[in-house]
Protein backbone atom coordinates (compact mmCIF):
# COMPACT_ATOMS: atom_id res chain seq x y z
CA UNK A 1 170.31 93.61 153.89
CA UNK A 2 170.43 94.02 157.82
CA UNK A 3 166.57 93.55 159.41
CA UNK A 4 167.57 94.23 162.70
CA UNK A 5 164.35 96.29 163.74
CA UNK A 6 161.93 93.72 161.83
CA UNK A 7 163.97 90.75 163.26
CA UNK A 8 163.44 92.70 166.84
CA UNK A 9 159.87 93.13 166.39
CA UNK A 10 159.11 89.72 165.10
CA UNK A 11 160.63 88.26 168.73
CA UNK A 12 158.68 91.16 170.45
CA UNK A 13 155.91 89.70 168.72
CA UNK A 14 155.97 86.20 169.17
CA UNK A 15 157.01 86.58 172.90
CA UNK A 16 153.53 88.36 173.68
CA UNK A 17 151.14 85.83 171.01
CA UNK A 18 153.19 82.59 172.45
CA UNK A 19 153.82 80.31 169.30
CA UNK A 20 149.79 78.97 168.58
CA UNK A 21 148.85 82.55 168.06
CA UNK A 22 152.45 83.91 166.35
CA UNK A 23 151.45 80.94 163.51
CA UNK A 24 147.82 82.22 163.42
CA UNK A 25 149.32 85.86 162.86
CA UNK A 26 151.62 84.43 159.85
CA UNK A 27 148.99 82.72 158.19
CA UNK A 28 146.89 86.31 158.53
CA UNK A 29 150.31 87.73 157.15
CA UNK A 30 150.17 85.38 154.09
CA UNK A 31 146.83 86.40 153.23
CA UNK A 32 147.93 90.07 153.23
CA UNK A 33 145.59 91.36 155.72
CA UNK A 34 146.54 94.52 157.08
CA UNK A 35 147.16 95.38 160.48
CA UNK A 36 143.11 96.32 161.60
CA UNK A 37 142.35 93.28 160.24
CA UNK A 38 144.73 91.16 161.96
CA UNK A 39 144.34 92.99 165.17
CA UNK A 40 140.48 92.07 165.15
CA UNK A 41 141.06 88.57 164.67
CA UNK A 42 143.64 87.69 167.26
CA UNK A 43 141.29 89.78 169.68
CA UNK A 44 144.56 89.78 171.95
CA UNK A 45 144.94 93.22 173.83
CA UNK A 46 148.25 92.19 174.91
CA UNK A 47 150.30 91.47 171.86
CA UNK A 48 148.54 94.79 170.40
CA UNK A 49 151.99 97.00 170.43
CA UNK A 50 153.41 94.39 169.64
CA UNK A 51 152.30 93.18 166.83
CA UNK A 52 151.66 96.81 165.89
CA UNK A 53 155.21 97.14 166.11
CA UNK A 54 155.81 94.44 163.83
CA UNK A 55 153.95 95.86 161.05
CA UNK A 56 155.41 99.26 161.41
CA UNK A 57 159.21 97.20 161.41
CA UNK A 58 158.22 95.38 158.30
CA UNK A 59 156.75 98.94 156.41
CA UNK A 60 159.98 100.68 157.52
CA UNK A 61 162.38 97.86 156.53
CA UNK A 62 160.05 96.71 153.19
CA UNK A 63 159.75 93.18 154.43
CA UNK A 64 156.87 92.18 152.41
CA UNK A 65 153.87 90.19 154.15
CA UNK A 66 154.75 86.77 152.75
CA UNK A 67 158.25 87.46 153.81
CA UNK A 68 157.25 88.22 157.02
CA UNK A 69 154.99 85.28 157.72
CA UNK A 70 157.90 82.59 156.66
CA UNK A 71 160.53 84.65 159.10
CA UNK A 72 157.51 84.36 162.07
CA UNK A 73 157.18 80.16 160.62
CA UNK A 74 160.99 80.18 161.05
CA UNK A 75 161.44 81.57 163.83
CA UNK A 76 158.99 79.38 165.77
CA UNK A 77 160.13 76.27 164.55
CA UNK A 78 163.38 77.14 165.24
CA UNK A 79 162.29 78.00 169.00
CA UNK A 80 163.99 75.68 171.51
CA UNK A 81 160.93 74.06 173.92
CA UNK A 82 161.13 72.98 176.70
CA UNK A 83 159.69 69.01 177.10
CA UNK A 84 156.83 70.30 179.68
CA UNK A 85 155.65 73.29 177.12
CA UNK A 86 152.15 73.26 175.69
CA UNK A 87 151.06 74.79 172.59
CA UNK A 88 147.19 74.79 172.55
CA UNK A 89 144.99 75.55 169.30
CA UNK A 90 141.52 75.46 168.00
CA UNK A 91 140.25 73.59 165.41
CA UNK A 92 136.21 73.52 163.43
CA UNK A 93 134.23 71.33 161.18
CA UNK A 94 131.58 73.34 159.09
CA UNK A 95 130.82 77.16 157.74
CA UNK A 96 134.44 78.81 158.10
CA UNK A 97 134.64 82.89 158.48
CA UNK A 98 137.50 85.07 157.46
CA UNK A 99 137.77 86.75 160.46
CA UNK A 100 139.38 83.92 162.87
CA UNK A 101 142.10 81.64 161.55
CA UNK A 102 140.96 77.91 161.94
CA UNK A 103 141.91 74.70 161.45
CA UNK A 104 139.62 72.24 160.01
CA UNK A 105 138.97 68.83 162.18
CA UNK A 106 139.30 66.57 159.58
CA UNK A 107 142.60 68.24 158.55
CA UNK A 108 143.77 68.39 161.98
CA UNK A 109 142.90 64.64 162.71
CA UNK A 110 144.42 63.23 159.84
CA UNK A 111 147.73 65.26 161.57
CA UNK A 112 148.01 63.54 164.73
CA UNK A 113 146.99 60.17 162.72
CA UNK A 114 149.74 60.77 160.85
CA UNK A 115 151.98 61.98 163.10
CA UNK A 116 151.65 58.83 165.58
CA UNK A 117 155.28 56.75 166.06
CA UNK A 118 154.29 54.05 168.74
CA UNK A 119 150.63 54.82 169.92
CA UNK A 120 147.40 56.32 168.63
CA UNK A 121 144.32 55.76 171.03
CA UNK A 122 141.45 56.99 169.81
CA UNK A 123 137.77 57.42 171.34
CA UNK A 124 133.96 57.63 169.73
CA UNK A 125 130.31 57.85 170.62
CA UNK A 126 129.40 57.03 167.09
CA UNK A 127 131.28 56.20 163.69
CA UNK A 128 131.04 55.82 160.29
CA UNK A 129 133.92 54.90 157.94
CA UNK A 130 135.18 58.07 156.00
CA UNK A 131 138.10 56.99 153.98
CA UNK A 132 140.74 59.35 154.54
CA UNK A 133 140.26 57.90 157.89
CA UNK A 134 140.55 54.42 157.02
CA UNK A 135 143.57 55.68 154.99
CA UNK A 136 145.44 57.16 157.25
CA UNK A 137 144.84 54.24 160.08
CA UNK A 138 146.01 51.38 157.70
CA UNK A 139 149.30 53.24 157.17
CA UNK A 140 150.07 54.13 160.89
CA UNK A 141 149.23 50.67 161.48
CA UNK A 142 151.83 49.50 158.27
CA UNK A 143 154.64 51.86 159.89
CA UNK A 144 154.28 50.41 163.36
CA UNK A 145 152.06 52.13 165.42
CA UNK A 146 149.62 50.24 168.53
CA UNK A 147 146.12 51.76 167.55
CA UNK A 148 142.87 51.02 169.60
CA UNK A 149 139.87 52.90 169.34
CA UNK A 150 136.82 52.88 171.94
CA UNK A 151 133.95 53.34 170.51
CA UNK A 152 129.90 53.08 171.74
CA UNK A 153 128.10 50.02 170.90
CA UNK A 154 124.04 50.11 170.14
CA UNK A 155 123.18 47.82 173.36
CA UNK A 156 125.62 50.84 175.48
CA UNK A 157 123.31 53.54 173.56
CA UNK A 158 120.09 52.22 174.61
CA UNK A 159 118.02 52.96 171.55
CA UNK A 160 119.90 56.89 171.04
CA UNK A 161 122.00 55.41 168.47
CA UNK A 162 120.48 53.51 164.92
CA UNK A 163 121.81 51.64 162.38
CA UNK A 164 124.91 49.53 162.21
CA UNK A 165 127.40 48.73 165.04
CA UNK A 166 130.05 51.99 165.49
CA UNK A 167 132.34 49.13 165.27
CA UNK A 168 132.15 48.07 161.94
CA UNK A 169 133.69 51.45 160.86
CA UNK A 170 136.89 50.11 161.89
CA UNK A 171 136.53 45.92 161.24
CA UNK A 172 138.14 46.59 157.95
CA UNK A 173 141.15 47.57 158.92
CA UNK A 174 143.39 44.58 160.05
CA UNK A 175 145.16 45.31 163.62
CA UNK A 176 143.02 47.94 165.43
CA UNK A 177 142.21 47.16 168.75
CA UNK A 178 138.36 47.92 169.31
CA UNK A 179 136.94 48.51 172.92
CA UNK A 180 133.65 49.41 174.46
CA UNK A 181 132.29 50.08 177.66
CA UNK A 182 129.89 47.39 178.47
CA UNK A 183 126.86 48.12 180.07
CA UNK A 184 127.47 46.11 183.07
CA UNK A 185 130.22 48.17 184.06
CA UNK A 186 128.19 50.96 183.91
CA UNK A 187 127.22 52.56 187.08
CA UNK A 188 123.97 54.23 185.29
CA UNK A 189 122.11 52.32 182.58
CA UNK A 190 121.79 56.00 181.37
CA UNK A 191 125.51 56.31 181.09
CA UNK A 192 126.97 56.35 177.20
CA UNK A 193 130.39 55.93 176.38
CA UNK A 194 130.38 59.65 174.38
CA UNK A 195 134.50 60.58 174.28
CA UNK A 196 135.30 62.03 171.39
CA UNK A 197 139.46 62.06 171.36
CA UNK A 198 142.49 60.68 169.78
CA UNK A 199 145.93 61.12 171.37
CA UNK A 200 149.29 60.13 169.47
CA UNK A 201 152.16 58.92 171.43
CA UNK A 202 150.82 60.19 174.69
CA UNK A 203 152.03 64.26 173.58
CA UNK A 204 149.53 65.03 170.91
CA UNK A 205 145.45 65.93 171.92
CA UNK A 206 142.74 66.08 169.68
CA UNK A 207 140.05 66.49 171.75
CA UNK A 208 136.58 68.21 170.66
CA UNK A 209 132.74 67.24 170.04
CA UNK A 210 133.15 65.51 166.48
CA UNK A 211 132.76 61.52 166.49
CA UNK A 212 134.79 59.86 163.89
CA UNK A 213 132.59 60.46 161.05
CA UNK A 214 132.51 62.83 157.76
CA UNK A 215 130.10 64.42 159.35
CA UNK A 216 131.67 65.39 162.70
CA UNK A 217 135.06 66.45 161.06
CA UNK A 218 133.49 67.84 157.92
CA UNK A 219 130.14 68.50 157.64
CA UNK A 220 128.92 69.50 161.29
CA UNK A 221 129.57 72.50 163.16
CA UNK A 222 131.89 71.53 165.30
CA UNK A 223 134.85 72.29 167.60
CA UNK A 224 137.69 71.15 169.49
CA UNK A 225 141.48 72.12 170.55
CA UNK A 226 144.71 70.14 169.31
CA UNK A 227 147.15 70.52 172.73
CA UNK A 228 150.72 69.34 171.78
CA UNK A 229 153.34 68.91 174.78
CA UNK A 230 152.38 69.22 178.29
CA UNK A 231 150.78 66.77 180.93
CA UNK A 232 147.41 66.71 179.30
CA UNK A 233 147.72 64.09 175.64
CA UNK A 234 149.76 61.79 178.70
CA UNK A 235 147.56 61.75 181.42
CA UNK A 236 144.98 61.31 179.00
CA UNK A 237 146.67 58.26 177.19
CA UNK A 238 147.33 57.40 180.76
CA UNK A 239 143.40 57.57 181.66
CA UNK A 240 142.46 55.64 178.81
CA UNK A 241 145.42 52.80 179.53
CA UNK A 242 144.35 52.64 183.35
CA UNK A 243 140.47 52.02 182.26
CA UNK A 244 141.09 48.97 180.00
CA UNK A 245 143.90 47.75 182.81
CA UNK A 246 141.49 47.69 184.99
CA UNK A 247 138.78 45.93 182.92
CA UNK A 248 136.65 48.94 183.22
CA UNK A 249 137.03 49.13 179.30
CA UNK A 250 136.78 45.38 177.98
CA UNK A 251 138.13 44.11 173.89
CA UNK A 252 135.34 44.44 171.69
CA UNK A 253 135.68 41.39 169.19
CA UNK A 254 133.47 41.97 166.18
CA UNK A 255 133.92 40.00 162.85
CA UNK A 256 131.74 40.38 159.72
């Protein structure tokens, strides 16, 4: 059956959300929210005829909402990118709402864990071990992958931080490269080493305010933004390279 009005619509569409937000309006889709709904929670006064044309394509042409949704999943991963494109999106730990599509942290870490080849450099004021973590680390380390992770220590902290080492989150998990920022490099004794990143392969970003504990991807409220493509996951890879290259960031040896 010929969806050429639908098919229009849906490229109307996507063109005026970009890709982040077309995926956030097929998981709305999925749900069956209607159009007020959906309209409310992309908040986007721009894609409004738009994506109010899409509805009215899909009623017209009885394209039901899951349908739709898969044809808008489709149709962006089909898209053709170019290598300097960015695709930006949000992501929360804690109380979720209906109203605004979200990722969870946790979720979303576990992705770009996952979805390291070659590099995964990783950055935390404080840690705990949470065990998907731990998981996921051992197996990017088993298929290959260079993983350091820079983490506070309790002398850096000066007192704000209790209990045992952020380090030993990650001592039991052979081949991870731990590094700190000692506190003679510092050029405030009031300065703390309080990043809270990982970046895969230099072209995948999570960046936000959860350390690398249950609680910061799970438990806290919390927020950050996954950026795939783009100069941002490189020059940040690039930051964190430059800093232990130039001995500002030192190996942090720490056995049991």
């Amino acid at each position: 059956m010929s969806r050429r009005r639908f098919e229009a619509a849906a490229a109307t569409a996507v063109a005026a959300l970009g890709y982040a937000r077309t995926k956030d309006l097929a998981g709305l889709l999925a749900r069956g929210r209607g159009l007020e709904h959906v309209l409310l929670a992309l908040q986007d006064s721009t894609a409004t005829e738009a994506v109010t044309a899409l509805y009215a394509a899909a009623e017209r042409e009885r394209v039901p909402h899951p349908e739709a949704a898969a044809y808008l999943r489709g149709y962006v991963a089909g898209a053709p990118r170019t290598p300097d494109e960015t695709e930006v999106r949000t992501f929360w730990s804690g109380p979720a709402t209906p109203a605004v599509p979200a990722r969870a942290a946790a979720r979303v870490l576990m992705q770009v864990v996952t979805e390291a080849r070659t590099e995964l450099l990783a950055m935390t004021y404080s840690a705990r071990a949470y065990a998907p973590l731990v998981t996921a680390l051992r197996e990017a380390l088993a298929r290959g992958v260079d993983v350091h992770v820079v983490v506070e220590t309790l002398e850096g902290a000066a007192g704000l931080l209790v209990g045992r080492e952020p380090a030993r989150a990650f001592t039991s998990i052979p081949g991870v490269k731990l590094w700190h920022w000692p506190p003679a490099h510092r050029p405030d004794h009031r300065g703390l080493q309080h990043a809270k990143l990982a970046v895969a392969d230099g072209t995948l970003l999570w960046l936000g305010s959860s350390n690398l504990t249950e609680s910061g991807v799970r438990r806290n409220l919390e927020a950050g933004l996954l950026v795939r493509g783009g100069s941002a996951p490189r020059r940040v890879a690039e930051h964190i390279r430059d800093l232990q290259r130039r001995g500002i960031l030192e190996r942090l040896e720490y056995g049991d």
